[in-house]
Protein backbone atom coordinates (compact mmCIF):
# COMPACT_ATOMS: atom_id res chain seq x y z
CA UNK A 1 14.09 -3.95 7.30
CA UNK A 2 11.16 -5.37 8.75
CA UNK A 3 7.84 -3.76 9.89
CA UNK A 4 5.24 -4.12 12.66
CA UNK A 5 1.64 -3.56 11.95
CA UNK A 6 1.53 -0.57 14.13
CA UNK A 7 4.44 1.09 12.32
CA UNK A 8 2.94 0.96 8.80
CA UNK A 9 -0.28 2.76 10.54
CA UNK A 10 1.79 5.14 12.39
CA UNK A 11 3.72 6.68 8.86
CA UNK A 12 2.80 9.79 7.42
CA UNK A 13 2.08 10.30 3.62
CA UNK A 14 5.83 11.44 2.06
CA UNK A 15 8.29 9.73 0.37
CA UNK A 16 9.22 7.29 3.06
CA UNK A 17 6.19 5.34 2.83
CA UNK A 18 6.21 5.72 -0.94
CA UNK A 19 9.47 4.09 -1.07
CA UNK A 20 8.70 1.13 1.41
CA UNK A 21 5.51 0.65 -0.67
CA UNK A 22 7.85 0.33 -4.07
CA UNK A 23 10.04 -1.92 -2.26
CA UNK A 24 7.48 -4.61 -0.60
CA UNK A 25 4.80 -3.91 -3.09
CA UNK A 26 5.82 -3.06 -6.63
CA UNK A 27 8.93 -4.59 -5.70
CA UNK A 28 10.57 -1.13 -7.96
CA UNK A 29 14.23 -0.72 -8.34
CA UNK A 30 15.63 2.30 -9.40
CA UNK A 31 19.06 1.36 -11.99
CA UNK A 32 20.15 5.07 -11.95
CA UNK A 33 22.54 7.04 -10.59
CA UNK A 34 20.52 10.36 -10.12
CA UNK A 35 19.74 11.80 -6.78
CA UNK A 36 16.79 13.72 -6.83
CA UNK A 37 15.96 16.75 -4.34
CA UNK A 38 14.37 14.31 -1.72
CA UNK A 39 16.65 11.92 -1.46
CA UNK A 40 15.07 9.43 -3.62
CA UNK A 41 16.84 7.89 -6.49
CA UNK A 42 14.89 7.98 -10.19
CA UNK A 43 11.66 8.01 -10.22
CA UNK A 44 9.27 6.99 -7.25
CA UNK A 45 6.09 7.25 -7.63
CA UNK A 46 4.11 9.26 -5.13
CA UNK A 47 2.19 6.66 -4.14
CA UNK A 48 1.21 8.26 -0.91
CA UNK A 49 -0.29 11.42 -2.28
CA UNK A 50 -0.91 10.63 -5.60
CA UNK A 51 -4.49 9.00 -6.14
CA UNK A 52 -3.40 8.24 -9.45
CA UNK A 53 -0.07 6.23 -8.75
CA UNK A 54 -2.02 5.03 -5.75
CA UNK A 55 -4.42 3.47 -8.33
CA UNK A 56 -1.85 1.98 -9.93
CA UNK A 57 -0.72 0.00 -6.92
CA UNK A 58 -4.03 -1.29 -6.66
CA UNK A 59 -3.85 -2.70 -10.23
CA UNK A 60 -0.27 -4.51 -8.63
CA UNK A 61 -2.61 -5.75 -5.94
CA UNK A 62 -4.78 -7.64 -8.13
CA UNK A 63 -1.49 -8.94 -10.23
CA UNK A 64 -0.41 -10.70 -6.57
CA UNK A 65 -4.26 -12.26 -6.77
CA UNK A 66 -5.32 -10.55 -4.20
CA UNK A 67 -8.45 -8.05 -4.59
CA UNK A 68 -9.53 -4.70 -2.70
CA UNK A 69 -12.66 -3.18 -1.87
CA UNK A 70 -12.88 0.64 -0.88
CA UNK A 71 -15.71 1.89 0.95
CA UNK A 72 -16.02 5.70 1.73
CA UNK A 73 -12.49 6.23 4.04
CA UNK A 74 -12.14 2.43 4.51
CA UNK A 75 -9.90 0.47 2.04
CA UNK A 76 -9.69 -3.46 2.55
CA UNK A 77 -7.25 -6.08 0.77
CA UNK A 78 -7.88 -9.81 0.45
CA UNK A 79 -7.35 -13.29 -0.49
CA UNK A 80 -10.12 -14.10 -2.99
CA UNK A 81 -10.11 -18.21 -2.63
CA UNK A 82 -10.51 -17.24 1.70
CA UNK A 83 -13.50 -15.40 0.69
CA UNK A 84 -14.79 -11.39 1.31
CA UNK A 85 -14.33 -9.26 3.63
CA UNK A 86 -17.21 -9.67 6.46
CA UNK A 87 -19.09 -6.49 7.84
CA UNK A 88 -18.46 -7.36 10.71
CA UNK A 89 -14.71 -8.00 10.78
CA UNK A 90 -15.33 -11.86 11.14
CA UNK A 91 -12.84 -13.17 8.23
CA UNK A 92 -8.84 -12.63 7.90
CA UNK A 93 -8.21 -9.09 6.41
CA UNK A 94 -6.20 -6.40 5.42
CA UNK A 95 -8.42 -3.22 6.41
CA UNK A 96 -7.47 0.35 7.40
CA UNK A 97 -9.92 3.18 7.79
CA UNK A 98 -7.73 6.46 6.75
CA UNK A 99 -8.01 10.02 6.21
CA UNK A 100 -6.77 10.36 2.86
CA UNK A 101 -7.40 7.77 0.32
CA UNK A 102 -4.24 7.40 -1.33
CA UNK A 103 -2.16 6.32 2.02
CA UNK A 104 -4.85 4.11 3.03
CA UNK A 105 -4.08 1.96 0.02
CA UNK A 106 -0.63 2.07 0.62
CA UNK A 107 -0.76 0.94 4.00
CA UNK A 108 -3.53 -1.84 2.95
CA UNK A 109 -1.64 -3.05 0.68
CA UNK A 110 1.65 -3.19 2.65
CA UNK A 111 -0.13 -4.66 5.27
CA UNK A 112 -1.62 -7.83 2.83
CA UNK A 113 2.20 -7.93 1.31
CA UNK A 114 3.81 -8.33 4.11
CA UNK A 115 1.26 -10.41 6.08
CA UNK A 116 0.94 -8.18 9.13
């Protein structure tokens, strides 16, 4: 499926956006068979909620070459070789101001991914 910008900022933390973020980002596969409670199949990290797994998708980030900055509520993701991120919102970007950390760099990085 594809996405629009304003549908990755419109999800909620949950599962949903942790599996979009696995497929598009981590590009994870589950290879088993076993259904868990939510729907999900093996394990899927909760990348959403979790600061923790959501730090580990930031170490995927920089695997891609790209690199991210996080400042107070405001998480950007960017092309090194284009250059930083400006203050002023002058240079190409992937940059979301959030209310919880963890799906802020979910959506930052889904947004850099995918090129929205």
């Amino acid at each position: 499926m594809t996405y629009t910008r304003e549908q990755i900022l419109a999800m909620e933390p949950g599962r949903e956006l942790d599996k979009i973020v696995s497929e598009h980002v981590t590009k994870y596969q589950s290879l088993t068979t076993h259904l868990n409670a939510d729907g999900t199949f093996g394990y899927l990290p909760n990348y959403s909620t979790d600061i923790a797994a959501a730090w580990d998708l930031l170490k995927e980030i920089n695997e891609k070459g790209l690199v991210w900055r996080i400042e107070g509520a405001r998480v950007s993701v960017f092309d090194p070789y284009v250059g930083s991120p400006a203050d002023d919102g002058s240079l190409v970007h992937y940059e979301i101001i959030g209310s919880g950390i963890a799906d802020t760099i979910c959506k930052a990085a889904l947004l850099a991914v995918l090129d929205l």
